[in-house]
C-alpha atoms as a PDB file:
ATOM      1  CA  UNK A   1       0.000   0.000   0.000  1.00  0.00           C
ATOM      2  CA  UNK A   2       1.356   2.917  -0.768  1.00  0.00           C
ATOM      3  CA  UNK A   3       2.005   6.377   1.316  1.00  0.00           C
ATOM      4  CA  UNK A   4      -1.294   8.102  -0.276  1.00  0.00           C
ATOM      5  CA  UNK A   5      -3.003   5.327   0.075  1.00  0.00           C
ATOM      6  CA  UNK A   6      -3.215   4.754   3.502  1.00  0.00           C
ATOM      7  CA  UNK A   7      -3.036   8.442   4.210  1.00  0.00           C
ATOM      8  CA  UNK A   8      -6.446   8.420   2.304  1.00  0.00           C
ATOM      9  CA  UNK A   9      -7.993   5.171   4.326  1.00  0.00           C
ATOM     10  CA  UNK A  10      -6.575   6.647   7.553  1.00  0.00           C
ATOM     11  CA  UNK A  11      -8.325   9.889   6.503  1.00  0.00           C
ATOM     12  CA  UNK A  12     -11.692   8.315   5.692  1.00  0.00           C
ATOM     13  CA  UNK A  13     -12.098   6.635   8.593  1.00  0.00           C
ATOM     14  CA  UNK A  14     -10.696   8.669  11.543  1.00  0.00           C
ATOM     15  CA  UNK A  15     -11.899  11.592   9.951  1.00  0.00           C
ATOM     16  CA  UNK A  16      -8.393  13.008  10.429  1.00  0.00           C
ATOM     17  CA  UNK A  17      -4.482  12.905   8.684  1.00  0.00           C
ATOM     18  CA  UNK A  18      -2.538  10.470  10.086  1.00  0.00           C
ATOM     19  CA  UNK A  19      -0.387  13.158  11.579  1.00  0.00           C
ATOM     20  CA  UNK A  20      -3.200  14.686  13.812  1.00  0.00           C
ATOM     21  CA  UNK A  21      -4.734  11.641  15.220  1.00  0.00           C
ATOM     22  CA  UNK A  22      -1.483  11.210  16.835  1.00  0.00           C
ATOM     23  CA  UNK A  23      -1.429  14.587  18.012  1.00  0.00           C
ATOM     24  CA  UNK A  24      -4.489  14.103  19.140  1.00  0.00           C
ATOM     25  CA  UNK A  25      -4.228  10.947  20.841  1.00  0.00           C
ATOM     26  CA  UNK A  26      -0.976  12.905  22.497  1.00  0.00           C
ATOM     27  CA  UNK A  27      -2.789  15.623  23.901  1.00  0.00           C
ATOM     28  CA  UNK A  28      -5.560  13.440  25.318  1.00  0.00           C
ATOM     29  CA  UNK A  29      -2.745  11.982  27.355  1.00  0.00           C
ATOM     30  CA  UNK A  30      -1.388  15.175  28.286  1.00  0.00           C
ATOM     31  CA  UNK A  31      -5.041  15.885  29.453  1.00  0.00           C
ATOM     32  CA  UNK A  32      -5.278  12.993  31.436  1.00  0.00           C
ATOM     33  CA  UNK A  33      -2.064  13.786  33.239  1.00  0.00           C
ATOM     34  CA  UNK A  34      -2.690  16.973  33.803  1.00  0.00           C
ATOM     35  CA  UNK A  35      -6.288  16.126  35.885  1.00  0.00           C
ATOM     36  CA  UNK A  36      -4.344  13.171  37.230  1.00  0.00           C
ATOM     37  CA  UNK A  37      -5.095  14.051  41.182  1.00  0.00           C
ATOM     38  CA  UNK A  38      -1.639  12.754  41.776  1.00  0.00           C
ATOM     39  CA  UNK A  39       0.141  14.622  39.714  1.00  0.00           C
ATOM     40  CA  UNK A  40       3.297  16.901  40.978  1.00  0.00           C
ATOM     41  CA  UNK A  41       4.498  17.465  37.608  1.00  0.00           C
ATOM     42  CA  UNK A  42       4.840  20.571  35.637  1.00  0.00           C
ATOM     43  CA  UNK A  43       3.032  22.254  32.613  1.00  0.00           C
ATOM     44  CA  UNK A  44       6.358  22.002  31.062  1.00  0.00           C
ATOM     45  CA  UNK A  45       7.447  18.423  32.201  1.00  0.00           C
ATOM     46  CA  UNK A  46       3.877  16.757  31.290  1.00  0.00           C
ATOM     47  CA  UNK A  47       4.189  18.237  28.137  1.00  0.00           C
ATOM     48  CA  UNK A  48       7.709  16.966  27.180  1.00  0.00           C
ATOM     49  CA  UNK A  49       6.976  13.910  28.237  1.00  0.00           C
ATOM     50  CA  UNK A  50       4.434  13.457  25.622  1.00  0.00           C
ATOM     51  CA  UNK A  51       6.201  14.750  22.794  1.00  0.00           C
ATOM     52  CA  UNK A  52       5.366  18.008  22.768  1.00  0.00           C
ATOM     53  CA  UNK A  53       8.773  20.204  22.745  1.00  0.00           C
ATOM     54  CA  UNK A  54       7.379  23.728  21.561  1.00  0.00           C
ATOM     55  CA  UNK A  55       5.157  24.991  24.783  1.00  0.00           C
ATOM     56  CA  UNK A  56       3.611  27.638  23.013  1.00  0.00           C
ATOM     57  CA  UNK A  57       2.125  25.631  20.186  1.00  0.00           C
ATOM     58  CA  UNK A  58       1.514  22.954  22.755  1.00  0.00           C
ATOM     59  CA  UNK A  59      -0.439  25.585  24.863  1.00  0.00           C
ATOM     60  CA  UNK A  60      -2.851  26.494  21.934  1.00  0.00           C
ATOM     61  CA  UNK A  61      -3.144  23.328  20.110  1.00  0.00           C
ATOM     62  CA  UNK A  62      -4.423  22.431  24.484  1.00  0.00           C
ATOM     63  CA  UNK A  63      -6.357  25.292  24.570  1.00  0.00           C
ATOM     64  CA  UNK A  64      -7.736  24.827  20.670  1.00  0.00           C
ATOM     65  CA  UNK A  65      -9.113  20.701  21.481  1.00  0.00           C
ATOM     66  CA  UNK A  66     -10.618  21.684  25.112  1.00  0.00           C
ATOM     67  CA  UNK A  67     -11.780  24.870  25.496  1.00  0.00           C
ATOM     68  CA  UNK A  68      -8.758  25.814  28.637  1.00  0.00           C
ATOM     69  CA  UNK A  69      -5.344  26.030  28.801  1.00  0.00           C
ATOM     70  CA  UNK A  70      -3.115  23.537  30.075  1.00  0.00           C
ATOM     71  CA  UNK A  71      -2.249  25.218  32.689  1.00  0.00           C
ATOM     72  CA  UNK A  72      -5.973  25.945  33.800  1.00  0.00           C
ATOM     73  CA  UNK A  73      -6.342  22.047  33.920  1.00  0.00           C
ATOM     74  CA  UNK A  74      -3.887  21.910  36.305  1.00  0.00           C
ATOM     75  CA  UNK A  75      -4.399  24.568  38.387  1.00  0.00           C
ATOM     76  CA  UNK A  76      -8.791  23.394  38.621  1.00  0.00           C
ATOM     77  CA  UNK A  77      -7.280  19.824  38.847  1.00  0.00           C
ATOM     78  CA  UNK A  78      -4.869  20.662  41.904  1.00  0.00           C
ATOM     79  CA  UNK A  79      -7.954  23.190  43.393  1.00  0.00           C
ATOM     80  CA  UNK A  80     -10.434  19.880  43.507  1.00  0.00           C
ATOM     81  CA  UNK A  81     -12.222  22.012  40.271  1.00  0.00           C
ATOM     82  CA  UNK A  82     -13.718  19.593  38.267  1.00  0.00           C
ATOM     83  CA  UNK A  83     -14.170  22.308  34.896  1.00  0.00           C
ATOM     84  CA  UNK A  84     -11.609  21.042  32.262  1.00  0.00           C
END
């Protein structure tokens, strides 16, 4: 199969490039560990961690999927705030 064609199956049934279902499937990780009650970690450290190396894209590509920024999650998650 080639390149373009599994792009184009990939496409048709996620809905979404190859490229940004992994991104997405990234930052739904990030999201989890950032609302993870036992986190101690950073902004910064969660996001490294899951491949994101650029904090200000990784801030708005957050803030562009759920509505908050990262560091909103974290803050409501460390409060007891259930909003993000």
């Amino acid at each position: 199969m080639s390149p373009r064609t599994l792009e184009t199956a990939f496409k048709g049934h996620f809905e979404l490039s190859p490229l940004a279902y992994a991104r997405r499937q990234r930052l739904l990780a990030a999201r989890a560990a950032l609302r993870d009650p036992t986190c101690e970690s950073s902004v910064t450290q969660i996001a490294l961690a899951h491949g994101f190396v650029h904090m200000s894209r990784f801030a708005a590509q957050y803030r562009q999927a759920f509505g908050v920024s990262p560091s909103d999650t974290l803050r409501s998650n460390r409060l007891g705030v259930n909003h993000s």
